[in-house]
Every structure is written in structure tokens, then in C-alpha cells.
Protein backbone atom coordinates (compact mmCIF):
# COMPACT_ATOMS: atom_id res chain seq x y z
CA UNK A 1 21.81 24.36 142.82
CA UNK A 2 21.40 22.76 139.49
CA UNK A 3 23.44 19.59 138.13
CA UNK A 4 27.29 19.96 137.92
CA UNK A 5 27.10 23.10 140.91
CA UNK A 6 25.74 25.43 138.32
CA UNK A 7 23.03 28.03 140.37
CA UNK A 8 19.79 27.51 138.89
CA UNK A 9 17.68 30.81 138.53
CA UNK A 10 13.76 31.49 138.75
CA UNK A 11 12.51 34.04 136.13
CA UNK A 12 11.56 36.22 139.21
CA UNK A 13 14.89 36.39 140.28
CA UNK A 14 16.70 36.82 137.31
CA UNK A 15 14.63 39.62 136.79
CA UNK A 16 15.34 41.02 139.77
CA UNK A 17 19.07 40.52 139.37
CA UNK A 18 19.26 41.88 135.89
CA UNK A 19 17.84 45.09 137.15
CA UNK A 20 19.81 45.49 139.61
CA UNK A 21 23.06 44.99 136.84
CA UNK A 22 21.46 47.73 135.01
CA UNK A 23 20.83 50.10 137.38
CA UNK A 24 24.21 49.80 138.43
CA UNK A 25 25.48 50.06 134.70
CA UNK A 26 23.33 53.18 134.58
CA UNK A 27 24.61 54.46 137.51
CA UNK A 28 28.41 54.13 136.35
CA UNK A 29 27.47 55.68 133.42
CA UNK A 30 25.91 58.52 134.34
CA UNK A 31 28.98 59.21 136.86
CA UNK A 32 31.10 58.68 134.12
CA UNK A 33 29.95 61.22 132.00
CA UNK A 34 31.43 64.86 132.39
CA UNK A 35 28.54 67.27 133.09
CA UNK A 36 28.12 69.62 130.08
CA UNK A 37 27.81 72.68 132.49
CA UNK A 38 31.29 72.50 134.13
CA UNK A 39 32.87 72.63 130.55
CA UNK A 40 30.74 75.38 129.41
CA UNK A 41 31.87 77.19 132.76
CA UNK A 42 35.51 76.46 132.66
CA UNK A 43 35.74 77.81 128.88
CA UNK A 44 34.11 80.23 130.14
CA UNK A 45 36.92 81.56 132.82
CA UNK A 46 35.78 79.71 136.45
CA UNK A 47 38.60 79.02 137.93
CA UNK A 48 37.11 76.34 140.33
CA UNK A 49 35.13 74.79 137.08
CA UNK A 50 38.82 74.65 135.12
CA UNK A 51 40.81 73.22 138.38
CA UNK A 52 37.27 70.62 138.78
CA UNK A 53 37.66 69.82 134.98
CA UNK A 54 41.76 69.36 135.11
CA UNK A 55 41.22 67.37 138.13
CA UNK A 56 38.35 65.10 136.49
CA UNK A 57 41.08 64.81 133.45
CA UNK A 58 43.75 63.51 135.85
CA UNK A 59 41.55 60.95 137.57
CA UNK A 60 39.77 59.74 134.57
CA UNK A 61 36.47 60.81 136.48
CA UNK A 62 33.82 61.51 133.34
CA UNK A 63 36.41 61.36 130.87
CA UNK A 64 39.41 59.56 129.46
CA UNK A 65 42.41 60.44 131.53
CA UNK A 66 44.82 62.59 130.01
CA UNK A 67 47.60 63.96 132.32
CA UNK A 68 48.57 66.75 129.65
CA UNK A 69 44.78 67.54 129.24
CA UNK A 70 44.51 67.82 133.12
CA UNK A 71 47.73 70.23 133.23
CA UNK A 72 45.98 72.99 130.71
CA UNK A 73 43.19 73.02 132.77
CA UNK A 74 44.27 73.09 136.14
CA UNK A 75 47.00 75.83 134.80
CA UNK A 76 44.34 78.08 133.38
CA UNK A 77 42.93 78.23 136.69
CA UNK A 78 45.89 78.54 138.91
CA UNK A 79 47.63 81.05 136.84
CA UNK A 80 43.89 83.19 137.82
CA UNK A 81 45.15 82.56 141.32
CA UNK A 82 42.84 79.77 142.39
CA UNK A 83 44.47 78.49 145.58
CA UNK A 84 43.11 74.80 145.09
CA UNK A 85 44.37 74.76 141.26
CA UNK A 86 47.80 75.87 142.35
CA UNK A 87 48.07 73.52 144.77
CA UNK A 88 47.36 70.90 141.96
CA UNK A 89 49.43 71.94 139.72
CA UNK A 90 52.38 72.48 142.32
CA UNK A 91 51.47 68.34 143.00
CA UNK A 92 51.43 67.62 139.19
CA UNK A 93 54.85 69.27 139.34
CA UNK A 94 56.10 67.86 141.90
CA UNK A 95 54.84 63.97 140.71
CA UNK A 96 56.00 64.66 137.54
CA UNK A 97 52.25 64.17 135.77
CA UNK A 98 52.00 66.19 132.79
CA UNK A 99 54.78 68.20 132.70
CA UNK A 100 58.81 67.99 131.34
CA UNK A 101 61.86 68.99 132.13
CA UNK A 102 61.97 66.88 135.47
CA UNK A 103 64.97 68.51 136.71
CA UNK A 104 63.02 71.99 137.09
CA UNK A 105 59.48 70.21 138.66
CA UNK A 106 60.76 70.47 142.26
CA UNK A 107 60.88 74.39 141.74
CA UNK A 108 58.09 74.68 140.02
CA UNK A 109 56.36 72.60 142.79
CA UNK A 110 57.35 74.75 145.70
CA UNK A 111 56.58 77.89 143.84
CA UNK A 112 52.95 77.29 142.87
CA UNK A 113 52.51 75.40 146.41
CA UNK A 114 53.92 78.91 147.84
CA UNK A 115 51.52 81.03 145.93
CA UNK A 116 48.55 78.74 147.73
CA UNK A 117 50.14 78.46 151.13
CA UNK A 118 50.33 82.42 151.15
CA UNK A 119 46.59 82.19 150.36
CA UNK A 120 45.91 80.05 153.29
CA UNK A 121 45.28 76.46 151.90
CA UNK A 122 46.20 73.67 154.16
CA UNK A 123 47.30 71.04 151.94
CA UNK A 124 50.00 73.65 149.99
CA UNK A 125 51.22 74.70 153.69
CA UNK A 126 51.66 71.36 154.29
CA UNK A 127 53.28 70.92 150.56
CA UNK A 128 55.58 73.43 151.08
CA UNK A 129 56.22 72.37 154.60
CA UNK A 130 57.92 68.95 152.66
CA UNK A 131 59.94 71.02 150.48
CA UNK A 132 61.10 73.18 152.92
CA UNK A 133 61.96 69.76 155.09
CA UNK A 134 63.32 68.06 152.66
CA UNK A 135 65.25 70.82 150.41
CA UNK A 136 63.20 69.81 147.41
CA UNK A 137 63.29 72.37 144.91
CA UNK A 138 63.48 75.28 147.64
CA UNK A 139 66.55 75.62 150.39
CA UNK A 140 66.42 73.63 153.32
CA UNK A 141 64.26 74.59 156.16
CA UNK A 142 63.19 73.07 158.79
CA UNK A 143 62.04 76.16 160.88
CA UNK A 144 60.10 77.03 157.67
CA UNK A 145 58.66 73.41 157.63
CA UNK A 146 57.34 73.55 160.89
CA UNK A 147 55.99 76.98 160.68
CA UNK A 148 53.87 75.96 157.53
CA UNK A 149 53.47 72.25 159.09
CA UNK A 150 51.36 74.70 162.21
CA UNK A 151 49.75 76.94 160.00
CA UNK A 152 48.02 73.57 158.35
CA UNK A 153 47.01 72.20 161.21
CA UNK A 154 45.50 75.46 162.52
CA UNK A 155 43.86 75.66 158.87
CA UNK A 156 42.47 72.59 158.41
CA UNK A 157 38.92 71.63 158.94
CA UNK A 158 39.34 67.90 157.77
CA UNK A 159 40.39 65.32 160.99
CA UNK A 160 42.36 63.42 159.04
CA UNK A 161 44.51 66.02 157.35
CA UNK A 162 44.53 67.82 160.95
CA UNK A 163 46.30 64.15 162.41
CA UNK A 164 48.29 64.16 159.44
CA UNK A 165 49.72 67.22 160.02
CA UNK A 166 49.65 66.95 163.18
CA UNK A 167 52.24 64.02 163.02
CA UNK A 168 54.53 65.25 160.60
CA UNK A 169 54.85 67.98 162.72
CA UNK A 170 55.07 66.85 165.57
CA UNK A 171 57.69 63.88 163.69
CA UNK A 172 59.89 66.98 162.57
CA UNK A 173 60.14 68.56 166.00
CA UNK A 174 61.79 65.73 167.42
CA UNK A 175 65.03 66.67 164.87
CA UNK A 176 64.14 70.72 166.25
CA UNK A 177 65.66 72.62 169.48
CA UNK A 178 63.35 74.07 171.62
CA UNK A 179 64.43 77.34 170.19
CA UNK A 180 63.86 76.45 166.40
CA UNK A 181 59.98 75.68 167.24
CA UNK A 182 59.53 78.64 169.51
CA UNK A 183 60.66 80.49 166.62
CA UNK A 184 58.85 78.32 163.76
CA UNK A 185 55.64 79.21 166.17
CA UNK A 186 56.08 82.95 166.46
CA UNK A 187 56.48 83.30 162.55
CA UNK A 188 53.42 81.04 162.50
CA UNK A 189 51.67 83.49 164.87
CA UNK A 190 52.77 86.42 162.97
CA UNK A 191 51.97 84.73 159.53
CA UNK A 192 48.85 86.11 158.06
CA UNK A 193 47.07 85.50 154.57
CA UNK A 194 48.18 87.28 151.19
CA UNK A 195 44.51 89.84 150.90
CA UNK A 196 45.19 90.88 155.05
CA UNK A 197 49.00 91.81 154.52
């Protein structure tokens, strides 16, 4: 330590320490800089590369955030019937991010997290599975909840999403009769994807 408490540097070490600030800058940068081939791709049409760039938009990841830039995007691809991208844009809906009219969102939430639960997505089962729970923008369901609230813990690959699920389910049958799951299970067994009905 130098006088007054100050840390007193070698020229070694400053060297060493200033390269490792700029390798870190570098690094930032470079992950903050939106790769020119997923733009090309989502003007192009990709779905996944539109729902990627709309989801980059939202977080600010590579690019300035903009909530109404994120919504074009991730719409272009949902509206091709990108499961992922209408799950997004069902959650942009249904937080509000991007869009107006806030007393239509809730609807427009269930129905885009509808057209990806009937594709077989976990997290828009379990999105719908909250709508259906909670009457938000849909009728009131709680058969319906737990049916979806299965099918995303059958579908999931992820362990935390599976103990997510996992507990709102299970947190939803306690308010169920033993005949509302046994018939929230067989429509769950019956259920099958959109392409194998």
C-alpha cells in the first residue's frame, strides 16, 4: 500500500490488469453486438431467427431494447406458427410489453399461448394452465389448468421448469376433487399435438 491507503502498482501488474479490463471490454462488446447473419435470416422469413431477433430486442441483448421493435419481430414469426414465438408474444401480451389496448392483452395472451400449447410447448401449457386457473382472459378452469399444468410436466426436459410445474400443479390440486384430476388426467392422456390430430 502506498501513503494515504492508496494501492501502489508495479508496471508488471498494471499491465497485467489492464489486459485483463480489455479483454473483458472486448468480450462485452462482442456479445453486445447483434450477429449480422440472424438479421439477414429473419428478413429473410426464419421464424426461429425473427422470434431470436424479437427476443434479443426485448432484452437489450446486441441491441438497444425496444419493446415495440421486439413485438414486430417476434409477431412475424409467430403468426408463421413458430411455437416458441407465440409463446412470446402470448407473454408480451400478457405483461403488457409492446402492445395497447390493455383491456384486450389477457385474450390475446391465452390465444397465442393456446396456439403453442396445441403444438406441444411446455412453457405455453403451463401459460395457459394460469389463465385457465386464474380466468385471465379465457373462462375459468381449473380442470383445464391442471390438464395443461400435466401435459408440461410430461413435456418438459428442463428440471427446473419440470419442479415448477410440478408444484403449481400439484398447489392447484389441493383446491381439486379427486374426480376433477382424474378427469384433468384422462383429457391429458387423450390430449395429443396439433400435426398427430
Amino acid at each position: 500500500m502506498g501513503r494515504g491507503g492508496s494501492l501502489s502498482l508495479n508496471s508488471g501488474t498494471r499491465l497485467v490488469l489492464s489486459a485483463i479490463v480489455l479483454t473483458a471490454w472486448a468480450a462485452a462488446v462482442g456479445a453486445a453486438q447483434l450477429p449480422e447473419e440472424l438479421t439477414a435470416r429473419a428478413e429473410q422469413g426464419d421464424p426461429a431467427a425473427q422470434n431470436e431477433l424479437g427476443s434479443r430486442y426485448y432484452a437489450g441483448r446486441g441491441v438497444e431494447k425496444d419493446e415495440v421493435e421486439a413485438l414486430r419481430w417476434v409477431r412475424l414469426s409467430a403468426e408463421q406458427g413458430y411455437g416458441p414465438a407465440q409463446y412470446n408474444l402470448g407473454l408480451m401480451y400478457f405483461r403488457n410489453r409492446g402492445v395497447e389496448g390493455a383491456s384486450e392483452n389477457d385474450e390475446a395472451a391465452a390465444r397465442w399461448y393456446r396456439l403453442a400449447a396445441d403444438q406441444g410447448y411446455p412453457p405455453a401449457q403451463a401459460g395457459l394452465a394460469y389463465m385457465y386457473e386464474y380466468g385471465a382472459g379465457i373462462e375459468k378452469d381449473e380442470v383445464a389448468a391442471y390438464m395443461w399444468l400435466e401435459l408440461a410436466v410430461a413435456g418438459t426436459t428442463a428440471d427446473f421448469s419440470k419442479r415448477l410445474f410440478s408444484a403449481k400443479r400439484d398447489e392447484l390440486a389441493e383446491r381439486l376433487t379427486a374426480d376433477q384430476i382424474a378427469e384433468a388426467e384422462r383429457r391429458a392422456a387423450e390430449w395429443k399435438p396439433v400435426g398427430e390430430r
